[in-house]
Protein backbone atom coordinates (compact mmCIF):
# COMPACT_ATOMS: atom_id res chain seq x y z
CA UNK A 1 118.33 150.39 77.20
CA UNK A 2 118.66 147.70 74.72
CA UNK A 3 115.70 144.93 74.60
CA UNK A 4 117.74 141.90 72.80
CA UNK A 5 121.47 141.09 73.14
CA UNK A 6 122.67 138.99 70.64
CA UNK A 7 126.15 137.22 70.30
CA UNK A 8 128.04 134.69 68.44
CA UNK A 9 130.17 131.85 70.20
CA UNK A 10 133.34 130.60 69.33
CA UNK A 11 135.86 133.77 69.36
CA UNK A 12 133.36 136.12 71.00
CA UNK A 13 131.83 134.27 74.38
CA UNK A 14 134.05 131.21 73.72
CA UNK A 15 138.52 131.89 73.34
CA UNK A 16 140.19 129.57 70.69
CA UNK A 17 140.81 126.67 73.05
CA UNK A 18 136.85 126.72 73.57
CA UNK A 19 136.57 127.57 77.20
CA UNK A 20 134.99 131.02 78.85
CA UNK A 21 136.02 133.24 81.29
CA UNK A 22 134.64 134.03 84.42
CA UNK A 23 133.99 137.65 83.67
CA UNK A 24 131.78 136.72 80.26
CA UNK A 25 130.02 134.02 82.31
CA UNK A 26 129.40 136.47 84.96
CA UNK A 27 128.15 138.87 82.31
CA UNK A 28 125.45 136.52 80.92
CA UNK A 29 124.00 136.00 84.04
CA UNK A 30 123.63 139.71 84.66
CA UNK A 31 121.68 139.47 81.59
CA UNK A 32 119.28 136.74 83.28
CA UNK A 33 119.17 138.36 85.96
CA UNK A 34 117.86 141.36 84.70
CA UNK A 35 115.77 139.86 82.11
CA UNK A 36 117.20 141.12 79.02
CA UNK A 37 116.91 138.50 76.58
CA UNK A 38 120.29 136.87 75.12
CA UNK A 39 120.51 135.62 71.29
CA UNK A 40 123.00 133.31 70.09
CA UNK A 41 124.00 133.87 66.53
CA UNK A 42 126.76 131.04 65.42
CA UNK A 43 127.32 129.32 62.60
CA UNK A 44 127.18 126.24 64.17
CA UNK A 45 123.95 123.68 63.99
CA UNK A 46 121.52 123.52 66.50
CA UNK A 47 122.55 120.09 67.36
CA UNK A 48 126.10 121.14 68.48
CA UNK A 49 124.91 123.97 70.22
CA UNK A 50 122.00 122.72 72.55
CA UNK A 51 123.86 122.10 75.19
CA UNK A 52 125.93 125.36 75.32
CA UNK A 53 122.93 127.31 74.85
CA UNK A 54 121.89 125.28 78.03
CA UNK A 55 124.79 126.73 80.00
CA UNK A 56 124.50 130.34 78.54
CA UNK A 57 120.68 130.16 79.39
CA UNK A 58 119.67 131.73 75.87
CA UNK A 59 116.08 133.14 75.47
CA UNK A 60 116.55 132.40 71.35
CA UNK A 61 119.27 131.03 69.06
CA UNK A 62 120.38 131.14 65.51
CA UNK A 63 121.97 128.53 64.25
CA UNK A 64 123.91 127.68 61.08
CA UNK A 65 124.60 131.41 59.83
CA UNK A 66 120.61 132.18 60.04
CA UNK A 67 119.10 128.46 58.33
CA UNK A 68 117.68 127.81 61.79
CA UNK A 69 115.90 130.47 64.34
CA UNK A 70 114.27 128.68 67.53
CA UNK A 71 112.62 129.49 70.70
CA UNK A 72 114.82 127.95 73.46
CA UNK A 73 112.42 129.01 75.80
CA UNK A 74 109.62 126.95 74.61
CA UNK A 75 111.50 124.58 71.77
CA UNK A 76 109.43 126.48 69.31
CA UNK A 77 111.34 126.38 65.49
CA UNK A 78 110.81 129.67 64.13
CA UNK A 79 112.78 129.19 61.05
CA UNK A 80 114.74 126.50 58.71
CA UNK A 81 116.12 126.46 55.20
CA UNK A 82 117.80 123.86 53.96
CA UNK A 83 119.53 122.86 51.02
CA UNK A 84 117.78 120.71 47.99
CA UNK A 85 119.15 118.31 45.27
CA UNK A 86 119.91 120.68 42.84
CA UNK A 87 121.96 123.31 45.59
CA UNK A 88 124.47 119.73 46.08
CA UNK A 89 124.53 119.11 42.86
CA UNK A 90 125.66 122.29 41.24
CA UNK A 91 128.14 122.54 44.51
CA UNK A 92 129.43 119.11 43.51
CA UNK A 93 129.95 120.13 39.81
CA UNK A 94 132.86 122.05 41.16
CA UNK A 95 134.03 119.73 44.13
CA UNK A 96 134.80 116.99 42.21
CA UNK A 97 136.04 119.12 39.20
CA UNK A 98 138.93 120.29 41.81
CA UNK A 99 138.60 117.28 44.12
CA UNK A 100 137.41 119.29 47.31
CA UNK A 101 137.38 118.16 50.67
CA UNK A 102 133.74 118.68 51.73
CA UNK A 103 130.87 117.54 54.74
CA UNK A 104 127.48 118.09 55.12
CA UNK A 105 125.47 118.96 58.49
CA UNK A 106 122.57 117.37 58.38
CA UNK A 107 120.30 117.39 62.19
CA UNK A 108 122.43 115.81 64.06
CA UNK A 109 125.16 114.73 61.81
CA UNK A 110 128.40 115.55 60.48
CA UNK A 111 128.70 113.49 56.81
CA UNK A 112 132.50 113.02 55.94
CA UNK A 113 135.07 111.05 53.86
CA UNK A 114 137.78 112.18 56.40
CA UNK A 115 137.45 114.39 58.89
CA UNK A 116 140.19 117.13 58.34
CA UNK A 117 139.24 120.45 58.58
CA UNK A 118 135.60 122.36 59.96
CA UNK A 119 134.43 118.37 60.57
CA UNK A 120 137.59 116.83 62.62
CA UNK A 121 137.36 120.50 64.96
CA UNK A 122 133.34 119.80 65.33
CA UNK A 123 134.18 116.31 65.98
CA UNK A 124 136.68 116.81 68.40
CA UNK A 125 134.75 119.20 70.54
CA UNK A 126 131.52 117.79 70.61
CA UNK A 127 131.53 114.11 70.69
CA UNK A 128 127.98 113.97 72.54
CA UNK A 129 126.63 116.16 70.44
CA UNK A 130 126.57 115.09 67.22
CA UNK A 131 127.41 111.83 65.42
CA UNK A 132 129.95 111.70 62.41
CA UNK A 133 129.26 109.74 60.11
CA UNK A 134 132.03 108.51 57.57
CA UNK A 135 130.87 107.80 54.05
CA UNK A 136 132.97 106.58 50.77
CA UNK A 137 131.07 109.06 48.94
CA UNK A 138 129.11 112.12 50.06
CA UNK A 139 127.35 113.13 46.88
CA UNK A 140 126.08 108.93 46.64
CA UNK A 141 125.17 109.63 50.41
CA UNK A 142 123.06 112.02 49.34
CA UNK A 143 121.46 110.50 46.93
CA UNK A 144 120.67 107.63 48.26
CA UNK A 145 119.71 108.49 51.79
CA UNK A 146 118.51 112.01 50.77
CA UNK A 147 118.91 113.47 54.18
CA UNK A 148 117.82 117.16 55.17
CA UNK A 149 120.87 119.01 54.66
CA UNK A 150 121.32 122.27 56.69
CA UNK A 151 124.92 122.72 55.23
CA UNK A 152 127.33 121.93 52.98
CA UNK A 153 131.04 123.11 53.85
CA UNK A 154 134.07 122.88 51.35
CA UNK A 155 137.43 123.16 53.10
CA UNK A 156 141.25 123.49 51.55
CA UNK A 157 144.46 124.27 53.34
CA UNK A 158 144.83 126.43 49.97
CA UNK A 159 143.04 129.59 49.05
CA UNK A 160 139.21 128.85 47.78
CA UNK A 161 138.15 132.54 46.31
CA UNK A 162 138.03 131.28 42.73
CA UNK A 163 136.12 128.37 43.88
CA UNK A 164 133.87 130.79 45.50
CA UNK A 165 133.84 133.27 42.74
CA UNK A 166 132.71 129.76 40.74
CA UNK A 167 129.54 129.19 43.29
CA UNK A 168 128.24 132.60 42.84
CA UNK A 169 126.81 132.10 40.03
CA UNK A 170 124.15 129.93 41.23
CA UNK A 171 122.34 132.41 42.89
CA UNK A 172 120.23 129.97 44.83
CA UNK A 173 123.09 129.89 47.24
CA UNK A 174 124.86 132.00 50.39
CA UNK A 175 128.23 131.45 50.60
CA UNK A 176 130.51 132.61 53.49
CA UNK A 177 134.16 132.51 52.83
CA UNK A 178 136.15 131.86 56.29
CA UNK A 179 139.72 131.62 56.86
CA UNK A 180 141.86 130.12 59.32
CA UNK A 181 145.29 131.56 58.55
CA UNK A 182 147.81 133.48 60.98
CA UNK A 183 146.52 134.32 64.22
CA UNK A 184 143.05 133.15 63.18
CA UNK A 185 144.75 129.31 62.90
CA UNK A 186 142.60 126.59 64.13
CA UNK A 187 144.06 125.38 67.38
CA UNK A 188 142.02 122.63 68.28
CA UNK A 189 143.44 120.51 65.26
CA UNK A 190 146.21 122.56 64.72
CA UNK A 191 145.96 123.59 61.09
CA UNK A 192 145.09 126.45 59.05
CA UNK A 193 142.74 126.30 56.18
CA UNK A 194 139.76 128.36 54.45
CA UNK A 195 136.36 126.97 54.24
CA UNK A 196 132.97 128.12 52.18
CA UNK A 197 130.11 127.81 54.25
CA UNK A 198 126.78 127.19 51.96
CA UNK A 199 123.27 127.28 52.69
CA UNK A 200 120.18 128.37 50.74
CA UNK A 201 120.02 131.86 49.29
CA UNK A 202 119.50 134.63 51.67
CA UNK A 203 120.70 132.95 54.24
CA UNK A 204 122.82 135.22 56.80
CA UNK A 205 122.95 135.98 60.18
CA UNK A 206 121.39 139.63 59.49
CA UNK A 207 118.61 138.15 57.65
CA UNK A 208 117.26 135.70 60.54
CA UNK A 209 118.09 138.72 63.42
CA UNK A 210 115.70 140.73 61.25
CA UNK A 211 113.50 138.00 61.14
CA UNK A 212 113.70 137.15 64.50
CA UNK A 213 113.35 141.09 65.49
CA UNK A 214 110.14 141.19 63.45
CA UNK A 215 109.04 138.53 65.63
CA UNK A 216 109.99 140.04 68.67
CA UNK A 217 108.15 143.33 67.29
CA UNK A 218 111.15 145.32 68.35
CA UNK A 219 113.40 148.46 66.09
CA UNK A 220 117.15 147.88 64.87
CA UNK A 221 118.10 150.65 67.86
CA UNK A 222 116.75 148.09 70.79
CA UNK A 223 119.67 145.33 69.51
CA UNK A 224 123.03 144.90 70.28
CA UNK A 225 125.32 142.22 68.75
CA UNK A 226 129.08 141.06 69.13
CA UNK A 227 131.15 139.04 67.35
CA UNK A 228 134.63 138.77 65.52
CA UNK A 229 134.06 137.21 62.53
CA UNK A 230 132.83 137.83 58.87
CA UNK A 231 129.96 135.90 59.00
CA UNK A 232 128.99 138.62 61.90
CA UNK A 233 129.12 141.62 59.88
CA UNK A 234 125.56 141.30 58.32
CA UNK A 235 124.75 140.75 62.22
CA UNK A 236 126.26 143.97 63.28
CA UNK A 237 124.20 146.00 60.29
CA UNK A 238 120.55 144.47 61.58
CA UNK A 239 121.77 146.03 65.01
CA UNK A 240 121.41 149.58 66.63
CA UNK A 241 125.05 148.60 68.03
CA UNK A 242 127.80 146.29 66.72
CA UNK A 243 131.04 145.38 68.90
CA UNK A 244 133.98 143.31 68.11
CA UNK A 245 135.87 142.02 70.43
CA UNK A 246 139.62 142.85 70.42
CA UNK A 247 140.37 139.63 68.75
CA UNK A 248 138.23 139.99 65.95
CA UNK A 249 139.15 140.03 62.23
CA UNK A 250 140.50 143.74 60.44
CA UNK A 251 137.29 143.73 58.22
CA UNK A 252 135.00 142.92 61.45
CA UNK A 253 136.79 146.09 63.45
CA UNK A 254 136.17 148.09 60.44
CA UNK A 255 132.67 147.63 60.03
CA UNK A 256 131.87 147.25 64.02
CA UNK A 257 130.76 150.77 65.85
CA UNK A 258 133.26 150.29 68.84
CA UNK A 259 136.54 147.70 69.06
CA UNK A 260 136.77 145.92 73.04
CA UNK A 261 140.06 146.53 74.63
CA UNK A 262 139.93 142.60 75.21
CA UNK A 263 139.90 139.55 73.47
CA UNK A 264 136.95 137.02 73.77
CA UNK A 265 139.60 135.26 76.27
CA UNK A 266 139.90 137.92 78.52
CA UNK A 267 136.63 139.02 79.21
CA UNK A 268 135.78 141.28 75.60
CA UNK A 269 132.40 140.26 75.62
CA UNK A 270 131.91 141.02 79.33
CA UNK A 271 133.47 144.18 78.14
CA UNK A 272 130.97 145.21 75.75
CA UNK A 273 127.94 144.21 77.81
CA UNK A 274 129.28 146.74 80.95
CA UNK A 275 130.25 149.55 78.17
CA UNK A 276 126.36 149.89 76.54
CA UNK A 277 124.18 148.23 79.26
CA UNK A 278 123.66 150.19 82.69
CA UNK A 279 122.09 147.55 85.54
C-alpha cells in the first residue's frame, strides 16, 4: 500500500480547458476517505493554488517546481527558495540582450510588461487569486521595490534552447524548459510558445518530494506520483511508482513506469489511483 500520493495539476487532475472530471474528483475523495495523504506537486505558486488545493483537500503541496513545500493541514511552510539580485541580474544579461518577454512571481503577484504568454493564461484563470501587476520595466521593478521573487519565467513564441543553453552556465540556477507547441498548445489564450521556468539551484520537484519524504520519515517505495509533463520527471524518479497519464508528453511516457489508457480529461488520474491502490 502506498503511504503518500502525489500529483501535479494542470494536465494530470486538471484537462486543458482547466476543469476535472467526475471520476478524478471521485478518486481524490477515496483518498480522504481512506486517509492516504494527497501531495500536490505543480509548478504553479502557492498563491494561485490555495484555493484548488482547498477543493482537492491536499494533506501537503509543492509549489513552484519544489521553491515552496507547506503543510496545508496546519499552514506550516516547510520550505522556500527564492531568487536574489544577482540570479535577475545575470537572467537579465540575456533578456534584454535578445529582448525577452519575461514576469516574475513574487507571493501573490504576477510582475509583467504585457501579459502574453505563462502571465496572460495565469491571469486569465485566476483573477482572485493573484494580482498582476503591470510595470514599464521589470528589472527597475526589481530594483527598486526588491520584492521576494519565487520565479522568474522567460517566454517566446520561438524556440528558447540556446537561450537556455546561455543560462546554464550560471549554475546558481534551475531551469525548466516547457513547450507549448502541437497538441500541447495553450488553449486558454490560444497560442503556442516555450517558456524557461527559473528558480534557485536545485530546485525541482524531485528534490522537495525527497525533502518532503524525509519529513514524512517514509522510503521512495511508499510514493506514488502522476503527471504529464517534464517538469514531473524528477518527480516520478523520487517515487516507488511514476504514471503518466495518456496525455502526457513522449519523454514523460518514456521515463514513467506505466502509461494510463486516459487522458487527464477523461478520468487518467482516476485511472492510475484504481490501477496501484486497493480500498
Amino acid at each position: 500500500m502506498f503511504k503518500l500520493i502525489v500529483s501535479d495539476l494542470d494536465g494530470t487532475i486538471f484537462s486543458d480547458n482547466n476543469s476535472i472530471s467526475q471520476d478524478n474528483l471521485e478518486a481524490i475523495n477515496t483518498l480522504k476517505e481512506n486517509n492516504i495523504p494527497f501531495v500536490v506537486c505543480t509548478g504553479k505558486t502557492y498563491s494561485l493554488s490555495k484555493n484548488i488545493c482547498k477543493t482537492l483537500n491536499a494533506n501537503f503541496g509543492i509549489f513552484g517546481n519544489g521553491n515552496q513545500i507547506i503543510n496545508l493541514a496546519t499552514g506550516e511552510e516547510l520550505s522556500k527558495k527564492t531568487l536574489n539580485f544577482e540570479n535577475v541580474k545575470n537572467c537579465f544579461s540575456i533578456i534584454n540582450k535578445y529582448n525577452l518577454h519575461v514576469h516574475i512571481y513574487t507571493e501573490n503577484s504576477i510582475i509583467t510588461t504585457t501579459p502574453m504568454y505563462l502571465d496572460l493564461r495565469n491571469s486569465i484563470l485566476f483573477p482572485d487569486m493573484i494580482k498582476l501587476k503591470i510595470v514599464n520595466s521589470v528589472f527597475e521593478y526589481i530594483e527598486k521595490e526588491k520584492p521576494t521573487i519565487l520565479k522568474l519565467v522567460i517566454s517566446s513564441n520561438s524556440s528558447l534552447s540556446s537561450v537556455k543553453e546561455m543560462l546554464e552556465k550560471y549554475d546558481d540556477l534551475s531551469i525548466t524548459h516547457i513547450t507549448k507547441t502541437g497538441n500541447n498548445k495553450d488553449s486558454i489564450i490560444n497560442k503556442e510558445y516555450e517558456y524557461l521556468d527559473i528558480s534557485p539551484s536545485n530546485v525541482t520537484k524531485g528534490v522537495a518530494l525527497e525533502e518532503l519524504k524525509n519529513y514524512l520519515s517514509l522510503q521512495k517505495e511508499d510514493i506514488l506520483s502522476i503527471g504529464d509533463n517534464v517538469n514531473d520527471i524528477s518527480m516520478f524518479k523520487a517515487s516507488g511508482i511514476g504514471v503518466a497519464v495518456n496525455n502526457a508528453y513522449e519523454e514523460v511516457k518514456q521515463v514513467a513506469n506505466f502509461t494510463t489508457s486516459h487522458s487527464a480529461e477523461n478520468g487518467g488520474f482516476a485511472e492510475a489511483i484504481y490501477k496501484f491502490i486497493e480500498f
